[in-house]
C-alpha atoms as a PDB file:
ATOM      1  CA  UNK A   1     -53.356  22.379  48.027  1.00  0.00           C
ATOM      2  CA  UNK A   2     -53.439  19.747  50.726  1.00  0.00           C
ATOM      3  CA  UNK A   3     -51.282  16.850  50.728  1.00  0.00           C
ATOM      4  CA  UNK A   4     -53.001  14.286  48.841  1.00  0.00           C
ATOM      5  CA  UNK A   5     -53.341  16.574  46.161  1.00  0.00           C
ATOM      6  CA  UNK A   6     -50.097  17.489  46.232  1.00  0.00           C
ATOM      7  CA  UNK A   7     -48.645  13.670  46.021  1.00  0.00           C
ATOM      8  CA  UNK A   8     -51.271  13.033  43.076  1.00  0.00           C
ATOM      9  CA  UNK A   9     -50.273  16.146  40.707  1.00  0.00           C
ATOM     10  CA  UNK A  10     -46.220  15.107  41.796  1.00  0.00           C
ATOM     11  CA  UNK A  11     -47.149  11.751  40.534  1.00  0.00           C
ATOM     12  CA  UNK A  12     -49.488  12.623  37.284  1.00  0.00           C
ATOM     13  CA  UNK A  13     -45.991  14.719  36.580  1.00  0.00           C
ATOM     14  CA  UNK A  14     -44.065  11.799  37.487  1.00  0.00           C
ATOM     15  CA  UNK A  15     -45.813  10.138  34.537  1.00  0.00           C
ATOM     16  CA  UNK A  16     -46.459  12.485  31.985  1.00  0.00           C
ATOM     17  CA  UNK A  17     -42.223  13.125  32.118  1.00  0.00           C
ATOM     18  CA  UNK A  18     -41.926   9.436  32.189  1.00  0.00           C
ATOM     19  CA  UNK A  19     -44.495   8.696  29.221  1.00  0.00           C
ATOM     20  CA  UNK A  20     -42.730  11.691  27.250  1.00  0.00           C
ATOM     21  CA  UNK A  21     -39.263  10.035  28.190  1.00  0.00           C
ATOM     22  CA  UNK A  22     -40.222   6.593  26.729  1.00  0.00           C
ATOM     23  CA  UNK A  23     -41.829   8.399  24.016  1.00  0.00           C
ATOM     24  CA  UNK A  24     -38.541  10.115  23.077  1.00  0.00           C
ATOM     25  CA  UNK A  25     -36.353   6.579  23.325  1.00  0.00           C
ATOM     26  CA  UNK A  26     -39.187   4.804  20.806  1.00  0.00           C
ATOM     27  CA  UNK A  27     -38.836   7.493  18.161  1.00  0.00           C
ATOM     28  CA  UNK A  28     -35.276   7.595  18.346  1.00  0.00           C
ATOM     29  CA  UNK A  29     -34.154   4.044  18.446  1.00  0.00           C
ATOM     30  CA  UNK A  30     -36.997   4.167  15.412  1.00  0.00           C
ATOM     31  CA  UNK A  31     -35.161   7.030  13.152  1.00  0.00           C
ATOM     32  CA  UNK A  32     -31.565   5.391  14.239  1.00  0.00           C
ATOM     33  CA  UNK A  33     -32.163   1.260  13.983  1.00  0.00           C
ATOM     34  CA  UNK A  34     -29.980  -0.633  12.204  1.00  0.00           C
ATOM     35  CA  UNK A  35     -31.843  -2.895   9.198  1.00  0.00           C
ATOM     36  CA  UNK A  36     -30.731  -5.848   8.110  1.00  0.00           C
ATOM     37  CA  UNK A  37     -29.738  -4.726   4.504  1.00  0.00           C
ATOM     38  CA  UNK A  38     -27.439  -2.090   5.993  1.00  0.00           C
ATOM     39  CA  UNK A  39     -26.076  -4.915   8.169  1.00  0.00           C
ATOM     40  CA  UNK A  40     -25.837  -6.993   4.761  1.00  0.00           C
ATOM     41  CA  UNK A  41     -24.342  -4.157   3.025  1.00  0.00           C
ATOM     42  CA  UNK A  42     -21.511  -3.572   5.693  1.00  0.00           C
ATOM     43  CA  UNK A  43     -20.618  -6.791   5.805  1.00  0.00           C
ATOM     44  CA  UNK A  44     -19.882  -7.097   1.773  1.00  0.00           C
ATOM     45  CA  UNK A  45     -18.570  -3.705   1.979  1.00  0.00           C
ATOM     46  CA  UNK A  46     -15.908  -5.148   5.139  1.00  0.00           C
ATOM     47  CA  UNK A  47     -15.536  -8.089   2.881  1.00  0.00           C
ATOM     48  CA  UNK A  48     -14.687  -5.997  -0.344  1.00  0.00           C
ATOM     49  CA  UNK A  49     -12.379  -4.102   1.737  1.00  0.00           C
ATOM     50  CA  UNK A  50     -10.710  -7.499   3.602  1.00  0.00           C
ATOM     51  CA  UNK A  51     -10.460  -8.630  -0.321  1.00  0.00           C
ATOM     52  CA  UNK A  52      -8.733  -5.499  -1.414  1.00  0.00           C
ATOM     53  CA  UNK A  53      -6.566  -5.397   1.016  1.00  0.00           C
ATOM     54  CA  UNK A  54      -5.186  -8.628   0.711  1.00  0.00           C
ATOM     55  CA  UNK A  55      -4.512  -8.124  -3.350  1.00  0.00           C
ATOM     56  CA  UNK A  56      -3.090  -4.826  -2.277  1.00  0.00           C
ATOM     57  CA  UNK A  57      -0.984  -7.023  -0.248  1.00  0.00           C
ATOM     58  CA  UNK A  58       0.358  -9.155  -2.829  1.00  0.00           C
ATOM     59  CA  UNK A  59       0.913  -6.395  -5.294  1.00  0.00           C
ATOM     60  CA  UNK A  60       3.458  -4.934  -2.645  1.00  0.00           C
ATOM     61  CA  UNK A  61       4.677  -8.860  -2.384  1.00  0.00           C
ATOM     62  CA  UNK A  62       5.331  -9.140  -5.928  1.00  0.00           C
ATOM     63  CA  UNK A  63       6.426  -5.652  -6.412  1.00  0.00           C
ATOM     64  CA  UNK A  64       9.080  -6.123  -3.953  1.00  0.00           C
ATOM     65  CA  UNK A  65      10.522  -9.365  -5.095  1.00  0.00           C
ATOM     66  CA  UNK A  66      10.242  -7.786  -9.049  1.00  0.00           C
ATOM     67  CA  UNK A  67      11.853  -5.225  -7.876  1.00  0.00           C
ATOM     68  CA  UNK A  68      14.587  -7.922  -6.304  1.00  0.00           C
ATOM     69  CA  UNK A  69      14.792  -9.527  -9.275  1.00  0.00           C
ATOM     70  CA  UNK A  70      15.556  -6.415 -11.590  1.00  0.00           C
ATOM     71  CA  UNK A  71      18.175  -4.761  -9.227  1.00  0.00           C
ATOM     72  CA  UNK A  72      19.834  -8.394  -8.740  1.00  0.00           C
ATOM     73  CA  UNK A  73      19.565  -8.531 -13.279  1.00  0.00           C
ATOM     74  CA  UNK A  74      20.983  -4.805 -13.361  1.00  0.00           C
ATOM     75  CA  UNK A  75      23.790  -6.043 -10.913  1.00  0.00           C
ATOM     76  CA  UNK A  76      24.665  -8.579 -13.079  1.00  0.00           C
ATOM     77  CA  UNK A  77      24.199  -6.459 -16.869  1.00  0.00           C
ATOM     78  CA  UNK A  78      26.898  -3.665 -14.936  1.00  0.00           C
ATOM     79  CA  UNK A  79      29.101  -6.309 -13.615  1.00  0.00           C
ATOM     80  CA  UNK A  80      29.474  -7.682 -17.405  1.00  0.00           C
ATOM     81  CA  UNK A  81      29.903  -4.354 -18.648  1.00  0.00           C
ATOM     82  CA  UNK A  82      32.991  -3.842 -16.499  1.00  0.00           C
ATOM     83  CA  UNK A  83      34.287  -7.038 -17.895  1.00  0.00           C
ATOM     84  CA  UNK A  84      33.362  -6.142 -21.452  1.00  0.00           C
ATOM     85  CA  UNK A  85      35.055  -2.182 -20.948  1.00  0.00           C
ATOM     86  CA  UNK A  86      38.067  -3.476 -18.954  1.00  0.00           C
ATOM     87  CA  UNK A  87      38.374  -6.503 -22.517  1.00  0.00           C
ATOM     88  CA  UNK A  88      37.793  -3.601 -24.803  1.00  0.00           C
ATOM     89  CA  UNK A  89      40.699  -1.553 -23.198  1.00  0.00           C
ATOM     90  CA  UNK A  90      42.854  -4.933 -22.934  1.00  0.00           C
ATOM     91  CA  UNK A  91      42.607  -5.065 -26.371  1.00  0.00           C
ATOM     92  CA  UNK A  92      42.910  -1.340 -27.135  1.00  0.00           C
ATOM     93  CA  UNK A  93      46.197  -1.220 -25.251  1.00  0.00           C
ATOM     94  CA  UNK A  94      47.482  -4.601 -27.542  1.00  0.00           C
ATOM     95  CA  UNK A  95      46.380  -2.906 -30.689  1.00  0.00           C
ATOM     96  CA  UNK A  96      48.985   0.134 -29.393  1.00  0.00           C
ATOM     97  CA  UNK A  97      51.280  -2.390 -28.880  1.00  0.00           C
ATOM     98  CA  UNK A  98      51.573  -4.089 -32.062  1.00  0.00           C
ATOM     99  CA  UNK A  99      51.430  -0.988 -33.607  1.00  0.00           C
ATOM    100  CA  UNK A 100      53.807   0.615 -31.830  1.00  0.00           C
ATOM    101  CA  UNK A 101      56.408  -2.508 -32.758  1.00  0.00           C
ATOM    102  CA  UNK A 102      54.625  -2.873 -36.199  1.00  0.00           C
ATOM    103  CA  UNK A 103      56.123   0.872 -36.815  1.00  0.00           C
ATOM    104  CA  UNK A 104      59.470   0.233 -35.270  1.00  0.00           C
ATOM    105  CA  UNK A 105      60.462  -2.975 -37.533  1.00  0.00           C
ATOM    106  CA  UNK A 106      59.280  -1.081 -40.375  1.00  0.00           C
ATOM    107  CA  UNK A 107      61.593   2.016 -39.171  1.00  0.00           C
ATOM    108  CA  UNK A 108      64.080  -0.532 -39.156  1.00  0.00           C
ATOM    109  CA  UNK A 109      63.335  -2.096 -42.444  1.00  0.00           C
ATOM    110  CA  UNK A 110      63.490   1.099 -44.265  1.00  0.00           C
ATOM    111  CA  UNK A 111      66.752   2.178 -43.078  1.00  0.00           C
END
């Protein structure tokens, strides 16, 4: 094999690796493009999500101040349940009282 030879079977190779190369790209940016429904479809599905996300938000947003709301109303019920239990045994103690001197004037009466 002489030279010429040799530089024109280097270069049919050259090719033929080259042609097989851009053969290869062309099938697979064929099998792995991108259509414009997909496209469409990710960006309602990135919309739906955005969407979500911001009623998830404001769930947690009204949850929390809800939440506020009840603890600051349970606050309040215990706080007048102290008052009521602290009037009951005011009153409990008074009712001992007058009983206590309702027995000792009738001690006294009866003697």
């Amino acid at each position: 094999m002489n030279r010429t030879e040799f530089i024109a079977v280097t270069a049919i190779i050259l090719f033929v690796a080259f042609a097989a190369g851009w053969f290869a790209y062309w099938l697979l940016h064929r099998f792995t493009r991108v259509s414009v429904k997909d496209l469409d479809e990710l960006d309602r599905m990135a919309r739906s999500l955005h969407d979500a996300e911001e009623s998830r938000d404001e769930a947690i947003t009204y949850l929390q101040q809800r939440e506020a709301e009840l603890t600051n109303q349970l606050a309040q019920t215990e706080a007048e349940l102290r008052a009521a239990m602290e009037g009951l045994r005011n009153a409990r103690s008074e009712v001992e009282r007058l009983r206590s001197e309702l027995d000792s004037r009738q001690e006294t009466r009866t003697a």
